[in-house]
PDB file of N, CA and C in Angstrom:
ATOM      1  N   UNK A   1      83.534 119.029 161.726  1.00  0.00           N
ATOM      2  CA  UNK A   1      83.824 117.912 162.596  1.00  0.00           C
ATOM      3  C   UNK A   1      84.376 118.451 163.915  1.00  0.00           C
ATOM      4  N   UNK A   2      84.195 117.684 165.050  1.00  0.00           N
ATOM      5  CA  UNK A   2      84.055 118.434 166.440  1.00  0.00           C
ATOM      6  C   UNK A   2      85.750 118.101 166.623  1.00  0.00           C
ATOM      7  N   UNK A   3      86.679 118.953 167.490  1.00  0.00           N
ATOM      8  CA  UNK A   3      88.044 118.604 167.617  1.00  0.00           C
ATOM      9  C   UNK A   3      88.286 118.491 168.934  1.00  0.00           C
ATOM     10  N   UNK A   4      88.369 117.359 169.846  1.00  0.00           N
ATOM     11  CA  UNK A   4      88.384 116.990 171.456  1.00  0.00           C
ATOM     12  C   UNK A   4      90.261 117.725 171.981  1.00  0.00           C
ATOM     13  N   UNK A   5      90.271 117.998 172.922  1.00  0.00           N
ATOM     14  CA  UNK A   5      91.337 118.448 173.532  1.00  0.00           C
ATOM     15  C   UNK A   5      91.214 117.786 174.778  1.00  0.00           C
ATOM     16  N   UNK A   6      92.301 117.155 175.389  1.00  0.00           N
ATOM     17  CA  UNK A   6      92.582 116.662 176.581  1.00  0.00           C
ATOM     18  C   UNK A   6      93.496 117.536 177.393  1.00  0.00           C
ATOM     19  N   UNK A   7      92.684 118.486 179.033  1.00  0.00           N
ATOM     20  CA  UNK A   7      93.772 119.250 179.150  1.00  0.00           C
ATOM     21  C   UNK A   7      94.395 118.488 180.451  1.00  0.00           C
ATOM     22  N   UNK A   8      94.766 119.013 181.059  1.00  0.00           N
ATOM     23  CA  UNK A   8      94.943 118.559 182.726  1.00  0.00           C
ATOM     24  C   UNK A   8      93.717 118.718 183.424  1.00  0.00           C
ATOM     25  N   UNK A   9      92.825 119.883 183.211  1.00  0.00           N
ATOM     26  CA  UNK A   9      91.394 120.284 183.660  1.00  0.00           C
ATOM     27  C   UNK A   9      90.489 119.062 183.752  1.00  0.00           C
ATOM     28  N   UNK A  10      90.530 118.641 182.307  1.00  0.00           N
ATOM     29  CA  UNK A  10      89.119 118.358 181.723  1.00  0.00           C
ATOM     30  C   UNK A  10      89.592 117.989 180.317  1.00  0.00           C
ATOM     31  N   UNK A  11      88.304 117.124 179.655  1.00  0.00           N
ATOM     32  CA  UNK A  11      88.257 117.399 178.103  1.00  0.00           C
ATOM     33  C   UNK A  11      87.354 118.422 177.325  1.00  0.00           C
ATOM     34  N   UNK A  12      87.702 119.719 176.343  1.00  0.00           N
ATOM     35  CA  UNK A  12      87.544 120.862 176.120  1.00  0.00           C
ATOM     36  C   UNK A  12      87.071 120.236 174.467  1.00  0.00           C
ATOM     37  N   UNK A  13      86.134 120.733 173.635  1.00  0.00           N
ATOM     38  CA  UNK A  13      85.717 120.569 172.726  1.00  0.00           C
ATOM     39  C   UNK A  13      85.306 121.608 171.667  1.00  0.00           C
ATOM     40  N   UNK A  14      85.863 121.154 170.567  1.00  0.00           N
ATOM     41  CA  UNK A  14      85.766 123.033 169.706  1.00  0.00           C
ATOM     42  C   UNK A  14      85.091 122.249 167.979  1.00  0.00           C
ATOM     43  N   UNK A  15      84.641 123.421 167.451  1.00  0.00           N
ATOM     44  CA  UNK A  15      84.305 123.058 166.591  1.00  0.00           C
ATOM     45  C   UNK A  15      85.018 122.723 165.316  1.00  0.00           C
ATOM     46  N   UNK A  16      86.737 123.295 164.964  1.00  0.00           N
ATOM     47  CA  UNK A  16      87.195 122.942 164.211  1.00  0.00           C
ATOM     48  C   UNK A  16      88.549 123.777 164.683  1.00  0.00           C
ATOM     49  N   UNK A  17      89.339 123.127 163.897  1.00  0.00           N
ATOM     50  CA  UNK A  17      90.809 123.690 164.256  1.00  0.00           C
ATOM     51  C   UNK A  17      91.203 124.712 164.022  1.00  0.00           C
ATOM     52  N   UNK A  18      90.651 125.646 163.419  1.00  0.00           N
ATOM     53  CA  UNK A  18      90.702 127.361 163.358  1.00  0.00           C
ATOM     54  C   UNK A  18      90.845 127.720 165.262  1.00  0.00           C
ATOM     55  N   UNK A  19      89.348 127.228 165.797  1.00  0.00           N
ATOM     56  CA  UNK A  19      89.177 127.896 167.079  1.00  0.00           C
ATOM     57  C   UNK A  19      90.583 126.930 168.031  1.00  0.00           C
ATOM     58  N   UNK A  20      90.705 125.929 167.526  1.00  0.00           N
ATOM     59  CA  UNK A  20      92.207 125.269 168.590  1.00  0.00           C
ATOM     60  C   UNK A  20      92.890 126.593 168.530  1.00  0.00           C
ATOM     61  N   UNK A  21      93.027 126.365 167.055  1.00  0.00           N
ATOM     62  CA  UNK A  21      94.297 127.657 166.661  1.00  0.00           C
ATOM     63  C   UNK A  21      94.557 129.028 167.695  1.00  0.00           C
ATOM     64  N   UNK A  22      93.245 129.209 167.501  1.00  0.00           N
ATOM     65  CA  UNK A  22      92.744 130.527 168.306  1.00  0.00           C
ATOM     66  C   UNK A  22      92.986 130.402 170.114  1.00  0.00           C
ATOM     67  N   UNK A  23      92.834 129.340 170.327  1.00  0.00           N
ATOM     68  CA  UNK A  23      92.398 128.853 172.104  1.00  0.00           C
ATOM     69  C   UNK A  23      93.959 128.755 172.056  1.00  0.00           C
ATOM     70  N   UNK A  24      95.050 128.307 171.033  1.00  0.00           N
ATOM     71  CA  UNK A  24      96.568 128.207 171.431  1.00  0.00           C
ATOM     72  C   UNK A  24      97.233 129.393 171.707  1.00  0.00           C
ATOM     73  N   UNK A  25      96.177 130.106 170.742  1.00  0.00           N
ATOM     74  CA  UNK A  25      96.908 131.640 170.903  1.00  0.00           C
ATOM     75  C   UNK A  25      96.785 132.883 172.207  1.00  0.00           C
ATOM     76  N   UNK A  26      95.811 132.326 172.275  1.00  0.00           N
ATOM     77  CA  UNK A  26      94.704 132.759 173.762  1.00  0.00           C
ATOM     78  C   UNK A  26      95.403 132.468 174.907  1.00  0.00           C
ATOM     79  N   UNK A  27      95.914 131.022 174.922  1.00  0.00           N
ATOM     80  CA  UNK A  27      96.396 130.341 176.175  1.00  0.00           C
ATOM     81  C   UNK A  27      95.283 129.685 176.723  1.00  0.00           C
ATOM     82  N   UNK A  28      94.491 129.144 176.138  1.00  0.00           N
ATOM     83  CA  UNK A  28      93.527 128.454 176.477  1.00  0.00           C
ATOM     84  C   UNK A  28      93.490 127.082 176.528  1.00  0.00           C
ATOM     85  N   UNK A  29      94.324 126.720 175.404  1.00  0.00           N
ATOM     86  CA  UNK A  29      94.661 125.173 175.269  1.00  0.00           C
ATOM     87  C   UNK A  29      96.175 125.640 175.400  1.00  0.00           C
ATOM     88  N   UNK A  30      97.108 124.432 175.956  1.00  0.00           N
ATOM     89  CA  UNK A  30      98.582 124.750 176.294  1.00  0.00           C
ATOM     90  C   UNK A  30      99.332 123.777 174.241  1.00  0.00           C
ATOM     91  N   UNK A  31     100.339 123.678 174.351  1.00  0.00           N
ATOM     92  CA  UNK A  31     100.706 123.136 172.811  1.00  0.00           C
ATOM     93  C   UNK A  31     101.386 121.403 173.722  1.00  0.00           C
ATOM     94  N   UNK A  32     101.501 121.637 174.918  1.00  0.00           N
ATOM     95  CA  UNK A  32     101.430 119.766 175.419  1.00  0.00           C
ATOM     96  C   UNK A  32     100.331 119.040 175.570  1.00  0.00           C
ATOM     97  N   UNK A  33      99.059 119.629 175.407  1.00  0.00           N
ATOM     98  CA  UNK A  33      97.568 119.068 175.746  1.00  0.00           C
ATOM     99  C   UNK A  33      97.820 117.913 174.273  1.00  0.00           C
ATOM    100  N   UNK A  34      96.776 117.198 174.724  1.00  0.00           N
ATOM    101  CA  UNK A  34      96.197 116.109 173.568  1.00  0.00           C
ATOM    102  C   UNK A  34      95.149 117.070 172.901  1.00  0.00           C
ATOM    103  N   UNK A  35      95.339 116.201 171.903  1.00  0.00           N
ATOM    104  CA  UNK A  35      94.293 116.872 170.271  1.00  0.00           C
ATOM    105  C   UNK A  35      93.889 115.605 170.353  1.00  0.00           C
ATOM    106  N   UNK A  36      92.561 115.081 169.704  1.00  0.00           N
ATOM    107  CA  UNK A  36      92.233 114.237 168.581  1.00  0.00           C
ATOM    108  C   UNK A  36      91.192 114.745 167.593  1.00  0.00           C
ATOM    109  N   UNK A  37      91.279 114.757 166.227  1.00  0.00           N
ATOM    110  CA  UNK A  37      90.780 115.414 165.714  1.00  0.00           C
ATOM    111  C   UNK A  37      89.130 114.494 164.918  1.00  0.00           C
ATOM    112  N   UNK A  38      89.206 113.172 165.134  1.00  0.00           N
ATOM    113  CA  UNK A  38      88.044 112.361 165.345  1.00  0.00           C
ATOM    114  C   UNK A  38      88.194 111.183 166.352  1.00  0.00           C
ATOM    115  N   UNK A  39      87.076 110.492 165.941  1.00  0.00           N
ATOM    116  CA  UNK A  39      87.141 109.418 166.777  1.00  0.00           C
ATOM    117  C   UNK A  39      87.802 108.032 167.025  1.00  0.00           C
ATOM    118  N   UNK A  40      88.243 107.700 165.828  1.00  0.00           N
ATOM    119  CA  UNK A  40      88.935 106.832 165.777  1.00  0.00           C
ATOM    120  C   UNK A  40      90.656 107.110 165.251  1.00  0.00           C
ATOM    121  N   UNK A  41      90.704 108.507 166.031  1.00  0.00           N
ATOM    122  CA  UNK A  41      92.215 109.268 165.760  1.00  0.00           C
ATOM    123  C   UNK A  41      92.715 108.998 166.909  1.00  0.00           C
ATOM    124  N   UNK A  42      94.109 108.401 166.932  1.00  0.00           N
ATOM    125  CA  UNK A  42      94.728 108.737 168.535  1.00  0.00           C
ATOM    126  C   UNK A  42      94.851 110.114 168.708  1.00  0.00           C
ATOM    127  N   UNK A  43      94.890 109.928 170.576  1.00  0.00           N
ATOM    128  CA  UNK A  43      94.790 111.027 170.853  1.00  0.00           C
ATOM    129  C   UNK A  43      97.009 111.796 170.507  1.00  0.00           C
ATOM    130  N   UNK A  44      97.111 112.837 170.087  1.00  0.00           N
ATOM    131  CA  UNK A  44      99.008 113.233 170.021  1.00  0.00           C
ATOM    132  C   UNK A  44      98.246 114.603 170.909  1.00  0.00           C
ATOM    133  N   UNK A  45      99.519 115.214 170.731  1.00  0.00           N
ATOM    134  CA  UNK A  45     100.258 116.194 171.283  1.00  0.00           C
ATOM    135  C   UNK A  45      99.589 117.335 170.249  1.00  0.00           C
ATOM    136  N   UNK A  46      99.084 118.669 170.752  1.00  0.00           N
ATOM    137  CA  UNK A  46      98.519 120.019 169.777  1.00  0.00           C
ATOM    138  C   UNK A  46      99.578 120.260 168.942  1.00  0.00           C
ATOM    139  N   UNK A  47     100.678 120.444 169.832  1.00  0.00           N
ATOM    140  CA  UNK A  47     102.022 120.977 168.714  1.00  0.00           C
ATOM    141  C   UNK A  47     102.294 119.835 167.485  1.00  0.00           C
ATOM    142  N   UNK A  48     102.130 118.799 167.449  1.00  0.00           N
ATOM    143  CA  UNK A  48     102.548 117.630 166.604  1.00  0.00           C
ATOM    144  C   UNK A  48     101.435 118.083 165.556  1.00  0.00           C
ATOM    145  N   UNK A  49     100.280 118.573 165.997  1.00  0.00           N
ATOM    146  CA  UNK A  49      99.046 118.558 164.997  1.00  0.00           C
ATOM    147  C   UNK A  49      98.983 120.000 164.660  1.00  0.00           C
ATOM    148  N   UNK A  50      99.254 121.083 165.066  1.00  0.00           N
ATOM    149  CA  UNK A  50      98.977 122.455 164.798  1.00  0.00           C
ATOM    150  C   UNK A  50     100.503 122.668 164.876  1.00  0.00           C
ATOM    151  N   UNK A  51     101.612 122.621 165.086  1.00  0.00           N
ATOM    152  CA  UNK A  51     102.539 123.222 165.000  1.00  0.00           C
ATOM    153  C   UNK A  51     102.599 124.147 166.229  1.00  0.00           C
ATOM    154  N   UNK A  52     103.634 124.830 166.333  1.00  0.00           N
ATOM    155  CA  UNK A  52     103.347 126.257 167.324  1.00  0.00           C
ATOM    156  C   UNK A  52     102.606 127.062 166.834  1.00  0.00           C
ATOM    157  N   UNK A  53     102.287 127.714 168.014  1.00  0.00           N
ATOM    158  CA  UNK A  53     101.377 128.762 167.865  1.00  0.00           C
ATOM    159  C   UNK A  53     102.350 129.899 167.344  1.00  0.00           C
ATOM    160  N   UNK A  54     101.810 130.730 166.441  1.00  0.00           N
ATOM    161  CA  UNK A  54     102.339 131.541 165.504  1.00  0.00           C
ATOM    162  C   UNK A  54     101.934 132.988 165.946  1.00  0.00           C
ATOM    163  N   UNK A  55     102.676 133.741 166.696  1.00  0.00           N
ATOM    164  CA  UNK A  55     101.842 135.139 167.311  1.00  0.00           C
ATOM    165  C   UNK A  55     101.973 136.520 166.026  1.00  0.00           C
ATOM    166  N   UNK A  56     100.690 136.657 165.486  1.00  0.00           N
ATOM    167  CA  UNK A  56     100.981 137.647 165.011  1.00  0.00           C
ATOM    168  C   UNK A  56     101.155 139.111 165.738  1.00  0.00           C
ATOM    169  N   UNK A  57     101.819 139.593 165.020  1.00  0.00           N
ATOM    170  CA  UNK A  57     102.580 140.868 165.841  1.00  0.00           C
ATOM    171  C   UNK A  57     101.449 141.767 165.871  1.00  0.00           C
ATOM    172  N   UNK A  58     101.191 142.141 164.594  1.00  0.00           N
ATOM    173  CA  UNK A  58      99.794 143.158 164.247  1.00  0.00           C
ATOM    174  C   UNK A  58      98.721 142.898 165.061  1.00  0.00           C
ATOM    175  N   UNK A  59      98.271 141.671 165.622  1.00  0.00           N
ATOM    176  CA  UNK A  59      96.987 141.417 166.533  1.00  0.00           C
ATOM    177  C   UNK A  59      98.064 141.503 168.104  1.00  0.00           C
ATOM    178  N   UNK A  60      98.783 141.882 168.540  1.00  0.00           N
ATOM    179  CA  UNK A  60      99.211 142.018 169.665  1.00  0.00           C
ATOM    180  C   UNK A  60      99.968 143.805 169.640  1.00  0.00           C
ATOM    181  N   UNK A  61      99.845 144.337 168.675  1.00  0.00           N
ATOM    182  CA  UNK A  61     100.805 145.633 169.182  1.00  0.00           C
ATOM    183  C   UNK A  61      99.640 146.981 169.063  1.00  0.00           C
ATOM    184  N   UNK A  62     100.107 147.540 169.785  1.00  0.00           N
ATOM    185  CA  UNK A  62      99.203 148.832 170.140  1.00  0.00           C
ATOM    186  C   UNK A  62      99.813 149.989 168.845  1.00  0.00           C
ATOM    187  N   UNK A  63      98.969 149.853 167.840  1.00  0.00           N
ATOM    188  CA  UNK A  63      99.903 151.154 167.023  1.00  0.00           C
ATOM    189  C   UNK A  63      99.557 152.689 167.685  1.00  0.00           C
ATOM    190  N   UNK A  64      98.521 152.481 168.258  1.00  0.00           N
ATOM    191  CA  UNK A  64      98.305 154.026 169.021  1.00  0.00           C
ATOM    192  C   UNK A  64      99.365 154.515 170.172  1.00  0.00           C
ATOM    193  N   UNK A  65      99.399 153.870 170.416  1.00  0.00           N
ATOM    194  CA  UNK A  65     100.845 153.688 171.414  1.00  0.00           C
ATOM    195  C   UNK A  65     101.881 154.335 171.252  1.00  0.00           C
ATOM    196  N   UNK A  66     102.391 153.402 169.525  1.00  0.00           N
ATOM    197  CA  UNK A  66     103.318 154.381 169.390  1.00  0.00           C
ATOM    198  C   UNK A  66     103.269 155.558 168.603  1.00  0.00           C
ATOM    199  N   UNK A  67     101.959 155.855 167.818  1.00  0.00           N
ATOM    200  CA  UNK A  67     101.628 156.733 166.973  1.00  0.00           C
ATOM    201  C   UNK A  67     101.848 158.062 168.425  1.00  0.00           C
ATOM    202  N   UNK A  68     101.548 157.748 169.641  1.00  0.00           N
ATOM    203  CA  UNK A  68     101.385 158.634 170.685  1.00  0.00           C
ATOM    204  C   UNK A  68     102.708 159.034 170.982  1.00  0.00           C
ATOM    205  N   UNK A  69     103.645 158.169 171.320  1.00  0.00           N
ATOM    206  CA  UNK A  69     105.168 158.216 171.427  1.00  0.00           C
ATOM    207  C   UNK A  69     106.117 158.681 170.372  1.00  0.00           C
ATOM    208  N   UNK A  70     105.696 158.704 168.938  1.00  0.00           N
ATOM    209  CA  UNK A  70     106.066 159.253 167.886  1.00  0.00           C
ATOM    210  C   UNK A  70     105.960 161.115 167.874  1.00  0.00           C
ATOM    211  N   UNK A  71     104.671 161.098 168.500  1.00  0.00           N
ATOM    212  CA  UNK A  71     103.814 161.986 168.249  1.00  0.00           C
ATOM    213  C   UNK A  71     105.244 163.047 169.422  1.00  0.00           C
ATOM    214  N   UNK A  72     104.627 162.404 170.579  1.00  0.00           N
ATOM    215  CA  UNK A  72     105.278 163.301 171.558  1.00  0.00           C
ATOM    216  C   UNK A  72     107.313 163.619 171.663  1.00  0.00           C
ATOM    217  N   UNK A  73     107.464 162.373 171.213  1.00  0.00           N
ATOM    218  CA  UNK A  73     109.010 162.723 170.676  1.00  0.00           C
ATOM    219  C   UNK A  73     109.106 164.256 169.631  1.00  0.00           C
ATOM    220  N   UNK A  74     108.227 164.097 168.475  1.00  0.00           N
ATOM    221  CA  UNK A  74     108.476 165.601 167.761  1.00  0.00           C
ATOM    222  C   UNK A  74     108.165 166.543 168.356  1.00  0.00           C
ATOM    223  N   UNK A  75     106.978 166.792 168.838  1.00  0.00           N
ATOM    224  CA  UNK A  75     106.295 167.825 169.703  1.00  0.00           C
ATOM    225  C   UNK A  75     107.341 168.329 170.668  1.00  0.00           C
ATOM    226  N   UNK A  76     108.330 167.065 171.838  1.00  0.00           N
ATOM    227  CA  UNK A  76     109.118 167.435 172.572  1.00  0.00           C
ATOM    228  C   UNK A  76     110.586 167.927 171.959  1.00  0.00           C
ATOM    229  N   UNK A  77     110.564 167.393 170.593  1.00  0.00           N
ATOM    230  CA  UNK A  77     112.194 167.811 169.607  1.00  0.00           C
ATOM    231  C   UNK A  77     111.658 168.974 169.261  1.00  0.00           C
ATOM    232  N   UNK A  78     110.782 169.734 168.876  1.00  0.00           N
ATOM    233  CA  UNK A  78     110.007 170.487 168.213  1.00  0.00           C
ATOM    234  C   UNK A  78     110.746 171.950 169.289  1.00  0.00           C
ATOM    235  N   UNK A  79     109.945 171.373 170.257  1.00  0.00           N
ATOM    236  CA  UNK A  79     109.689 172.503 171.705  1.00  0.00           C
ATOM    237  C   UNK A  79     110.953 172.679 171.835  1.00  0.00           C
ATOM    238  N   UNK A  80     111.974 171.674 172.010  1.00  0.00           N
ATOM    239  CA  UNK A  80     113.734 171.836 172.622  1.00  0.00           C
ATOM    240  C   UNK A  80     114.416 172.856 171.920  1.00  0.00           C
ATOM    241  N   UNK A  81     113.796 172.540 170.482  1.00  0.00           N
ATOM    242  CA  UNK A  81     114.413 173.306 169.103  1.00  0.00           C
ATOM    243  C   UNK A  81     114.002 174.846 169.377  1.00  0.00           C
ATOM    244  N   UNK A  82     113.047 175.081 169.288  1.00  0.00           N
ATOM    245  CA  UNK A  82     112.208 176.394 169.592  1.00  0.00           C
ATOM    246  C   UNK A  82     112.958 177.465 170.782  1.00  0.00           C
ATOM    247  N   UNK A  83     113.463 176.402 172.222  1.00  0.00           N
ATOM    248  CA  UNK A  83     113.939 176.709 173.596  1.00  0.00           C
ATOM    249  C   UNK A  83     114.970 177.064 173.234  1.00  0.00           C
ATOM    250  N   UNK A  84     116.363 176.230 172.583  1.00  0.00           N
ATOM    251  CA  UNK A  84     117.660 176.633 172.434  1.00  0.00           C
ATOM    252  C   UNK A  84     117.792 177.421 171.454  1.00  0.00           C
ATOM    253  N   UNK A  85     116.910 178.084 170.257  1.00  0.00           N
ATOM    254  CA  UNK A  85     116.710 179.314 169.734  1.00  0.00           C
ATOM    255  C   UNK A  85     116.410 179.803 169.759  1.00  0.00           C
ATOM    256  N   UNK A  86     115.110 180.294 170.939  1.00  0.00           N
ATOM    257  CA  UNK A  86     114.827 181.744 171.986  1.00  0.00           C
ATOM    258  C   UNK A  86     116.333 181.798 172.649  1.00  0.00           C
ATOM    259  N   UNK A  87     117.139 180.906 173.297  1.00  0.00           N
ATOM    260  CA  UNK A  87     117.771 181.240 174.256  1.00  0.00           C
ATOM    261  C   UNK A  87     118.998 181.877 173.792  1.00  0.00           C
ATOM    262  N   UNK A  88     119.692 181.173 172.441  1.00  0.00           N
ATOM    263  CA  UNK A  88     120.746 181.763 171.869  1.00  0.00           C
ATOM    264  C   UNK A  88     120.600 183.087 171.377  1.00  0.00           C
ATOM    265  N   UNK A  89     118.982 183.127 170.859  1.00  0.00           N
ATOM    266  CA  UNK A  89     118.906 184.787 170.227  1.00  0.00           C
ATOM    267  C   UNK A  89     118.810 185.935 171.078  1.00  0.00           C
ATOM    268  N   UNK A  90     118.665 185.594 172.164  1.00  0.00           N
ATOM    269  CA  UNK A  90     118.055 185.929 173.581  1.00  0.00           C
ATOM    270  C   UNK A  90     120.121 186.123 174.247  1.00  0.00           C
ATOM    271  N   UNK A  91     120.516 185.219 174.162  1.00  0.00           N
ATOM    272  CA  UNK A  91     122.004 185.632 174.503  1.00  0.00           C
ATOM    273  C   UNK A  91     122.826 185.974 173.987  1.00  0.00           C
ATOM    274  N   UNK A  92     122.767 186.023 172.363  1.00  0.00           N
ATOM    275  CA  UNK A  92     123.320 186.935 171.158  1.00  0.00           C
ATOM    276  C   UNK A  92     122.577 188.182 171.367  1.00  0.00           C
ATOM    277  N   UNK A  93     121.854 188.585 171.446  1.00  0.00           N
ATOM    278  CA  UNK A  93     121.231 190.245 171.576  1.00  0.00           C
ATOM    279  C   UNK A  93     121.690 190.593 172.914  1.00  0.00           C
ATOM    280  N   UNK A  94     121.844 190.105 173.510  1.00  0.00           N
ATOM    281  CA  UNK A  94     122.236 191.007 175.126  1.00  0.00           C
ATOM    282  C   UNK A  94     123.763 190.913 174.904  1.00  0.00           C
ATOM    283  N   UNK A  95     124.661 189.898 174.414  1.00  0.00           N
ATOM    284  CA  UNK A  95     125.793 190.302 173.945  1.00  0.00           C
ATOM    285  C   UNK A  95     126.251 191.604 173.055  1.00  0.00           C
ATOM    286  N   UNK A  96     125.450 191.456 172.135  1.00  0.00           N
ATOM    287  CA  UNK A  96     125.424 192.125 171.325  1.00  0.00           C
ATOM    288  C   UNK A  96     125.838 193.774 171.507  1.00  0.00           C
ATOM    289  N   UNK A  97     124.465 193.846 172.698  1.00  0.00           N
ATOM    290  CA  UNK A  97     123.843 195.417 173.496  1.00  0.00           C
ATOM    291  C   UNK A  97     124.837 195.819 174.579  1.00  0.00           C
ATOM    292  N   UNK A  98     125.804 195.286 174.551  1.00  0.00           N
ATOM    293  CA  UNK A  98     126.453 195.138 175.744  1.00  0.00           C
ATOM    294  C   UNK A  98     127.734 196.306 174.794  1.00  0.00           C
ATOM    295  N   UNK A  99     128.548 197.024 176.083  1.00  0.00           N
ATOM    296  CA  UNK A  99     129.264 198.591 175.244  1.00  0.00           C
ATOM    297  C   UNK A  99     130.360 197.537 174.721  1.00  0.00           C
ATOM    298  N   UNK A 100     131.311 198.109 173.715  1.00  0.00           N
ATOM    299  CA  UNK A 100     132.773 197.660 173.797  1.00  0.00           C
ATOM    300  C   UNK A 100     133.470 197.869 174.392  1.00  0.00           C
ATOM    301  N   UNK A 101     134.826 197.140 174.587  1.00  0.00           N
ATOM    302  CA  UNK A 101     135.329 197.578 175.457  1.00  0.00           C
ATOM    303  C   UNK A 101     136.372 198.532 174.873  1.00  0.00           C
ATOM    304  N   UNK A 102     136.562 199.219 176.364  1.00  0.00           N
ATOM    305  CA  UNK A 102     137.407 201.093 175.659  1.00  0.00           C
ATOM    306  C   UNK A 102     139.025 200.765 175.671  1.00  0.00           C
ATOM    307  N   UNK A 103     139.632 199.862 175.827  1.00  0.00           N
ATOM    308  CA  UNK A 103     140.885 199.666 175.370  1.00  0.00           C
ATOM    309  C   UNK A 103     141.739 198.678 174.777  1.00  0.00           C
ATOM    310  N   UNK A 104     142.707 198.016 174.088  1.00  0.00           N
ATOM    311  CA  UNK A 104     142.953 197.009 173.758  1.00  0.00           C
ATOM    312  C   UNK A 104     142.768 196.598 171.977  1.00  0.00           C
ATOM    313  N   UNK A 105     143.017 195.099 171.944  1.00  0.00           N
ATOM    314  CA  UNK A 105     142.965 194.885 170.839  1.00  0.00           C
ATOM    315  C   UNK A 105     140.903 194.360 170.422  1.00  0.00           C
ATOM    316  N   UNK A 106     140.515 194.558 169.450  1.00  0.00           N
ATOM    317  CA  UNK A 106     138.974 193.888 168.971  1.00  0.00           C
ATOM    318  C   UNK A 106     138.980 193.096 168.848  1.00  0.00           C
ATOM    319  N   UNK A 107     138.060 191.935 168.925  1.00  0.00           N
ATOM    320  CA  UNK A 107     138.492 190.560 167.930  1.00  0.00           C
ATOM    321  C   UNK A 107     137.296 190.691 167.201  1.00  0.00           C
ATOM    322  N   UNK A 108     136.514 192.556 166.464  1.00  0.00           N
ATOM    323  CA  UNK A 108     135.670 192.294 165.672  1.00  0.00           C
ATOM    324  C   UNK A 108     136.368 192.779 164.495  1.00  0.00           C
TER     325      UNK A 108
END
């Protein structure tokens, strides 16, 4: 059965209330437009007849996105880790190589 929408435009016509559903989610139909869902239906309000539009998260989020941002956080914790233990072993050995000193108390 055909489902009429009254917008400010125009009147918009769909084939069943799945695709309203879809056109609410879209932004295609607003949730203050008129619905009637036959002919001898008054015309109400989309939201009175569909409720709000319900955004699923999963059809709006980029998982590559963050699979990419995941990705590059370790890679960059990874690398930092790697840097400040070249650098300490790197400044423990030149300590190390370095003479003692010739008078006084040790603190080895």
């Amino acid at each position: 059965m055909p489902v009429r929408i009254r917008t400010a435009e125009g009147e918009l016509s769909y084939v069943g209330v799945e695709e309203v559903r879809q056109a609410l989610k879209t932004g295609l139909v607003d949730a203050s437009d008129e619905i009637s869902l036959s002919e001898s239906e008054p015309w109400r309000p989309v939201r009175e007849v569909l409720g709000s539009p319900q955004w699923r998260w999963r059809d709006h989020f980029q998982w590559y996105g963050l699979t990419a941002l995941l990705i590059g956080m370790f890679l960059l914790g990874a690398g930092l880790l790697w840097y400040v233990l070249l650098v300490s072993t790197s400044l423990l050995w030149f300590n190390m190589k370095r003479r003692a000193p010739r008078s006084g108390n040790r603190w080895w």
